[in-house]
N, C-alpha and C. Protein backbone atom coordinates (compact mmCIF):
# COMPACT_ATOMS: atom_id res chain seq x y z
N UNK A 1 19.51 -9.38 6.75
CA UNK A 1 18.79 -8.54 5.80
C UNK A 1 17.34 -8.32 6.24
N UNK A 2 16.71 -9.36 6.85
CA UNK A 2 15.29 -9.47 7.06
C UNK A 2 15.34 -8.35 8.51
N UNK A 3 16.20 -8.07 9.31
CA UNK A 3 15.82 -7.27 10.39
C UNK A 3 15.98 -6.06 9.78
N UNK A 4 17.11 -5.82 9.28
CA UNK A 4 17.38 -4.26 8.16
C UNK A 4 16.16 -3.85 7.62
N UNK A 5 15.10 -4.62 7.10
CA UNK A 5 14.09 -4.46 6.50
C UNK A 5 12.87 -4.18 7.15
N UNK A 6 12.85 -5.29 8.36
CA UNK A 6 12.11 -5.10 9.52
C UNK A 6 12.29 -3.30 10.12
N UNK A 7 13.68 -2.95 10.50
CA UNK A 7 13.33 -1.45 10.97
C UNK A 7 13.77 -0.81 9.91
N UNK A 8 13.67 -1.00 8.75
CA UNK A 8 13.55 0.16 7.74
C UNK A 8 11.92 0.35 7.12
N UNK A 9 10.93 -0.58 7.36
CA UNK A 9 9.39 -0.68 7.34
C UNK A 9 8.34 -0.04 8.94
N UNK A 10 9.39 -0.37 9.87
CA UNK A 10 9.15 0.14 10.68
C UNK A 10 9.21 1.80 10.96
N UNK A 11 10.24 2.33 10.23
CA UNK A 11 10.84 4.00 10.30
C UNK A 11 9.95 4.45 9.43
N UNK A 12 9.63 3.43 8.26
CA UNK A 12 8.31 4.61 6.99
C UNK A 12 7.41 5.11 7.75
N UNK A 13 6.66 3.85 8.33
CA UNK A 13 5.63 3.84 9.15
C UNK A 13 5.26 4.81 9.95
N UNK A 14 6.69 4.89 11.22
CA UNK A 14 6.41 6.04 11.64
C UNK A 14 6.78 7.52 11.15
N UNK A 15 6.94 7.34 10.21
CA UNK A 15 7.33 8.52 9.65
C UNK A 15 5.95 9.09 8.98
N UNK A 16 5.47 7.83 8.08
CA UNK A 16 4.26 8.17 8.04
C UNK A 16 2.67 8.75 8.62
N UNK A 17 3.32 8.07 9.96
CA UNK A 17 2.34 8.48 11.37
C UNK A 17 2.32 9.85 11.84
N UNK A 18 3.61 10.33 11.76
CA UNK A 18 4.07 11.54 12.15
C UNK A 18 4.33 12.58 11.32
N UNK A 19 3.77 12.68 9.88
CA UNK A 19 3.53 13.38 9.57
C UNK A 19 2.51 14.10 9.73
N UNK A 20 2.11 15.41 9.69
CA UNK A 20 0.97 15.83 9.27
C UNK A 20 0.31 15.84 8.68
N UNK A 21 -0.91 15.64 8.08
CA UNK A 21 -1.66 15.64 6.81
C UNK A 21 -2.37 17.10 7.32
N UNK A 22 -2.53 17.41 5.88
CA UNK A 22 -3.38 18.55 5.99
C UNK A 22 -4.48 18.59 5.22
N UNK A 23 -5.78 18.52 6.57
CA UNK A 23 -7.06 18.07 5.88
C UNK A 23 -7.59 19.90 5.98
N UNK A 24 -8.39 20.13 4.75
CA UNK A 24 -9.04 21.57 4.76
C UNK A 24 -10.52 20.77 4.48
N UNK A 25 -11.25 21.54 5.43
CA UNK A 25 -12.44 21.21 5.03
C UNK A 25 -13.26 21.90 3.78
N UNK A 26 -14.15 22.03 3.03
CA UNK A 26 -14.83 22.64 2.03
C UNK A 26 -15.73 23.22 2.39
N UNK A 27 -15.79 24.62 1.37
CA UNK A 27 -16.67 25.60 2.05
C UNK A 27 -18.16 25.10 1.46
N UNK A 28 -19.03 25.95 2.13
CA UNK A 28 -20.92 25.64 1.73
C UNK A 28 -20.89 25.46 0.30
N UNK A 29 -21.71 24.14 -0.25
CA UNK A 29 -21.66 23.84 -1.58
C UNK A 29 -22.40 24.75 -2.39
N UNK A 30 -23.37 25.70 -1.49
CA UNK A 30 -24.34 26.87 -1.82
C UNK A 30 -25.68 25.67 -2.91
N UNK A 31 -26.27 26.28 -3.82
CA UNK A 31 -27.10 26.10 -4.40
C UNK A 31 -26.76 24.58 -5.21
N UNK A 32 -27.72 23.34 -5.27
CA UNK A 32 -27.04 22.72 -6.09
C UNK A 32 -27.89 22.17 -7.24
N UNK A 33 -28.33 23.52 -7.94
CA UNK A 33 -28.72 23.67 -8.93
C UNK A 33 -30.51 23.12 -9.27
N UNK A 34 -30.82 22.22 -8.12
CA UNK A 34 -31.95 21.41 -8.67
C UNK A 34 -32.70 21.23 -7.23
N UNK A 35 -33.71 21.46 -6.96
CA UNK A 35 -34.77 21.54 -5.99
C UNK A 35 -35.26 19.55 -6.17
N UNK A 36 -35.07 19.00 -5.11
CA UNK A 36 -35.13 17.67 -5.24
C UNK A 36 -36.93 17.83 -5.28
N UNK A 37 -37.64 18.36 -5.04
CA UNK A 37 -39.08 18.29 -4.82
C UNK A 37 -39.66 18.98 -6.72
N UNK A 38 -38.60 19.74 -7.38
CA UNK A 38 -39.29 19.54 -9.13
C UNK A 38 -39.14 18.91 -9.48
N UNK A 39 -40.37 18.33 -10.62
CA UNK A 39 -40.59 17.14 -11.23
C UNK A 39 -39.86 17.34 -12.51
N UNK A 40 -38.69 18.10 -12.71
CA UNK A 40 -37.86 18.46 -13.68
C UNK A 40 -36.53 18.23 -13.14
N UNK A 41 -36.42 17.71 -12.17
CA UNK A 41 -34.96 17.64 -11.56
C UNK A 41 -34.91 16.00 -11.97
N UNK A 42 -33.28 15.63 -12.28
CA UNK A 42 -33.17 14.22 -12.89
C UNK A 42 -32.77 13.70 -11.85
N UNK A 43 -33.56 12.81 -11.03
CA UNK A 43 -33.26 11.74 -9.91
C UNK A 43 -32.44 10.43 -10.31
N UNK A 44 -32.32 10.06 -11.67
CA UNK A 44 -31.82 8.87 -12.04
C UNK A 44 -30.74 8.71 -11.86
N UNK A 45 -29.84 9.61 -12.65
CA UNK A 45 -28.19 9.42 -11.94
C UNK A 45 -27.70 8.35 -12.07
N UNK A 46 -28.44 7.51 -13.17
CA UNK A 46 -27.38 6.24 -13.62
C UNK A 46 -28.29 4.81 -13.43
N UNK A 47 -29.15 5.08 -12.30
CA UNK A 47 -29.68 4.09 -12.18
C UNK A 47 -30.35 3.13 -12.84
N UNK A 48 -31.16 3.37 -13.52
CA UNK A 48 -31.62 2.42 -14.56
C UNK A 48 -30.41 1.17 -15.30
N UNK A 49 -29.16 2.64 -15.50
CA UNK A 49 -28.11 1.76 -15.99
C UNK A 49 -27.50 0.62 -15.16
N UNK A 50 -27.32 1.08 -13.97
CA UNK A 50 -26.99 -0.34 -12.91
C UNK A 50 -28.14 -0.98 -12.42
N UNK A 51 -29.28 -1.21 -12.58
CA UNK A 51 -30.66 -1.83 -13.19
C UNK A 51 -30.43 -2.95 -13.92
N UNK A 52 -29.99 -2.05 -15.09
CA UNK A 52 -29.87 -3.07 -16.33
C UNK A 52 -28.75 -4.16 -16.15
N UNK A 53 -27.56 -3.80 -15.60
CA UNK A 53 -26.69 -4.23 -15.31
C UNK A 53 -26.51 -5.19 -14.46
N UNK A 54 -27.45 -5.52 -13.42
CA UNK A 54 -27.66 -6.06 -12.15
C UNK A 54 -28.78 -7.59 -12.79
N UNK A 55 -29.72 -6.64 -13.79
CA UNK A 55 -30.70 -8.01 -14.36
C UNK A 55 -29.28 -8.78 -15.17
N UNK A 56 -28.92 -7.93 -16.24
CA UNK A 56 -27.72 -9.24 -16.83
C UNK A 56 -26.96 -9.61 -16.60
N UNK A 57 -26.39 -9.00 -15.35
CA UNK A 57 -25.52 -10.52 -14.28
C UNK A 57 -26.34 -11.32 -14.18
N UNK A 58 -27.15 -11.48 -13.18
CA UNK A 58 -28.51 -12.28 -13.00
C UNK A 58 -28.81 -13.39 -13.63
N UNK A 59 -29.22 -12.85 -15.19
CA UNK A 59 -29.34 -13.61 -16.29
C UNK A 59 -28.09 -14.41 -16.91
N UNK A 60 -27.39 -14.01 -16.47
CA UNK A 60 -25.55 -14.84 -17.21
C UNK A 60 -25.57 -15.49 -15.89
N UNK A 61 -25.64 -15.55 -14.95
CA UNK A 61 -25.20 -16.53 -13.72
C UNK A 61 -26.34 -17.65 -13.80
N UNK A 62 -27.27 -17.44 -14.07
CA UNK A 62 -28.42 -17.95 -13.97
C UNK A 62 -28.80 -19.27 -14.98
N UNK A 63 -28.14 -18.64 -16.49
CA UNK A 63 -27.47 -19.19 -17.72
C UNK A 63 -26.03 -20.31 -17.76
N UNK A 64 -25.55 -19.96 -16.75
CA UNK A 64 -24.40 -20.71 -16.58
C UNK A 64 -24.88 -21.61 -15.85
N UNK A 65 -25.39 -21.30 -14.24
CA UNK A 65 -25.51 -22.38 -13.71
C UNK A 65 -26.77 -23.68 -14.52
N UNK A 66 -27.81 -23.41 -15.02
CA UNK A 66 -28.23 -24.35 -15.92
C UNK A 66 -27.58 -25.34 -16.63
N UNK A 67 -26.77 -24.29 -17.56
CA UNK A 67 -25.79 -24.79 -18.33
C UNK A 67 -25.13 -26.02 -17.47
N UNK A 68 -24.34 -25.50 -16.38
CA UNK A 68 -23.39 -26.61 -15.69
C UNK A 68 -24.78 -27.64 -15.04
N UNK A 69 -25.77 -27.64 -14.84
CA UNK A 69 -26.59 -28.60 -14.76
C UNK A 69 -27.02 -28.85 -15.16
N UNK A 70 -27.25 -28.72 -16.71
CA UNK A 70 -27.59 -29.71 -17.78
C UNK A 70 -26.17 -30.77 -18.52
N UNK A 71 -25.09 -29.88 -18.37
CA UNK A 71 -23.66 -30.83 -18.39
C UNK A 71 -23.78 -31.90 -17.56
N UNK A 72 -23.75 -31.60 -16.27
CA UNK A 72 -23.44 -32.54 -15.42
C UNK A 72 -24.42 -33.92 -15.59
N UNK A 73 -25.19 -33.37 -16.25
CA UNK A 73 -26.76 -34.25 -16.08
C UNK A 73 -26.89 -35.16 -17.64
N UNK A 74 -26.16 -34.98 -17.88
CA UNK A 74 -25.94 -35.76 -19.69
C UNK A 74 -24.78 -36.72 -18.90
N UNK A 75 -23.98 -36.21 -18.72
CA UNK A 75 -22.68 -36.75 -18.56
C UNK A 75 -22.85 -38.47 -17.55
C-alpha cells in the first residue's frame, strides 16, 4: 500500500509541475488617488493600531513573567 501511495504522490506532483499556470501580469495602477508629499493624504494605515497592539503584548508578557516570579519566589 505504502509504494501505491508513494507513486500515486509522486504522479500529483508531477502533474502538478507540469501544468501550466497562468500568471497575467496587471496593467498600470494609474493614479492612486493621494500624492504621498500632501499633508492630507492618510499615512497611518493601521498603524497606530498595531502600536497599540505591540505595547499590550509587551505589557501581558511582561505581567506574566513577574507574575511567574513572584510565584516562584513565595513558593
Amino acid at each position: 500500500m505504502t509504494h501505491l501511495k508513494t507513486k500515486l504522490i509522486a504522479a500529483v506532483i508531477a502533474l502538478m509541475i507540469s501544468v501550466p499556470t497562468g500568471v497575467f501580469a496587471q496593467g498600470d495602477p494609474g493614479d492612486g488617488g493621494c500624492d504621498p508629499l500632501d499633508p492630507a493624504c492618510p499615512i497611518d494605515g493601521g498603524l497606530s493600531l498595531l502600536l497599540a497592539a505591540g505595547i499590550g503584548l509587551g505589557a501581558r508578557k511582561a505581567y506574566k513573567a513577574h507574575k511567574e516570579k513572584r510565584d516562584t519566589v513565595e513558593m
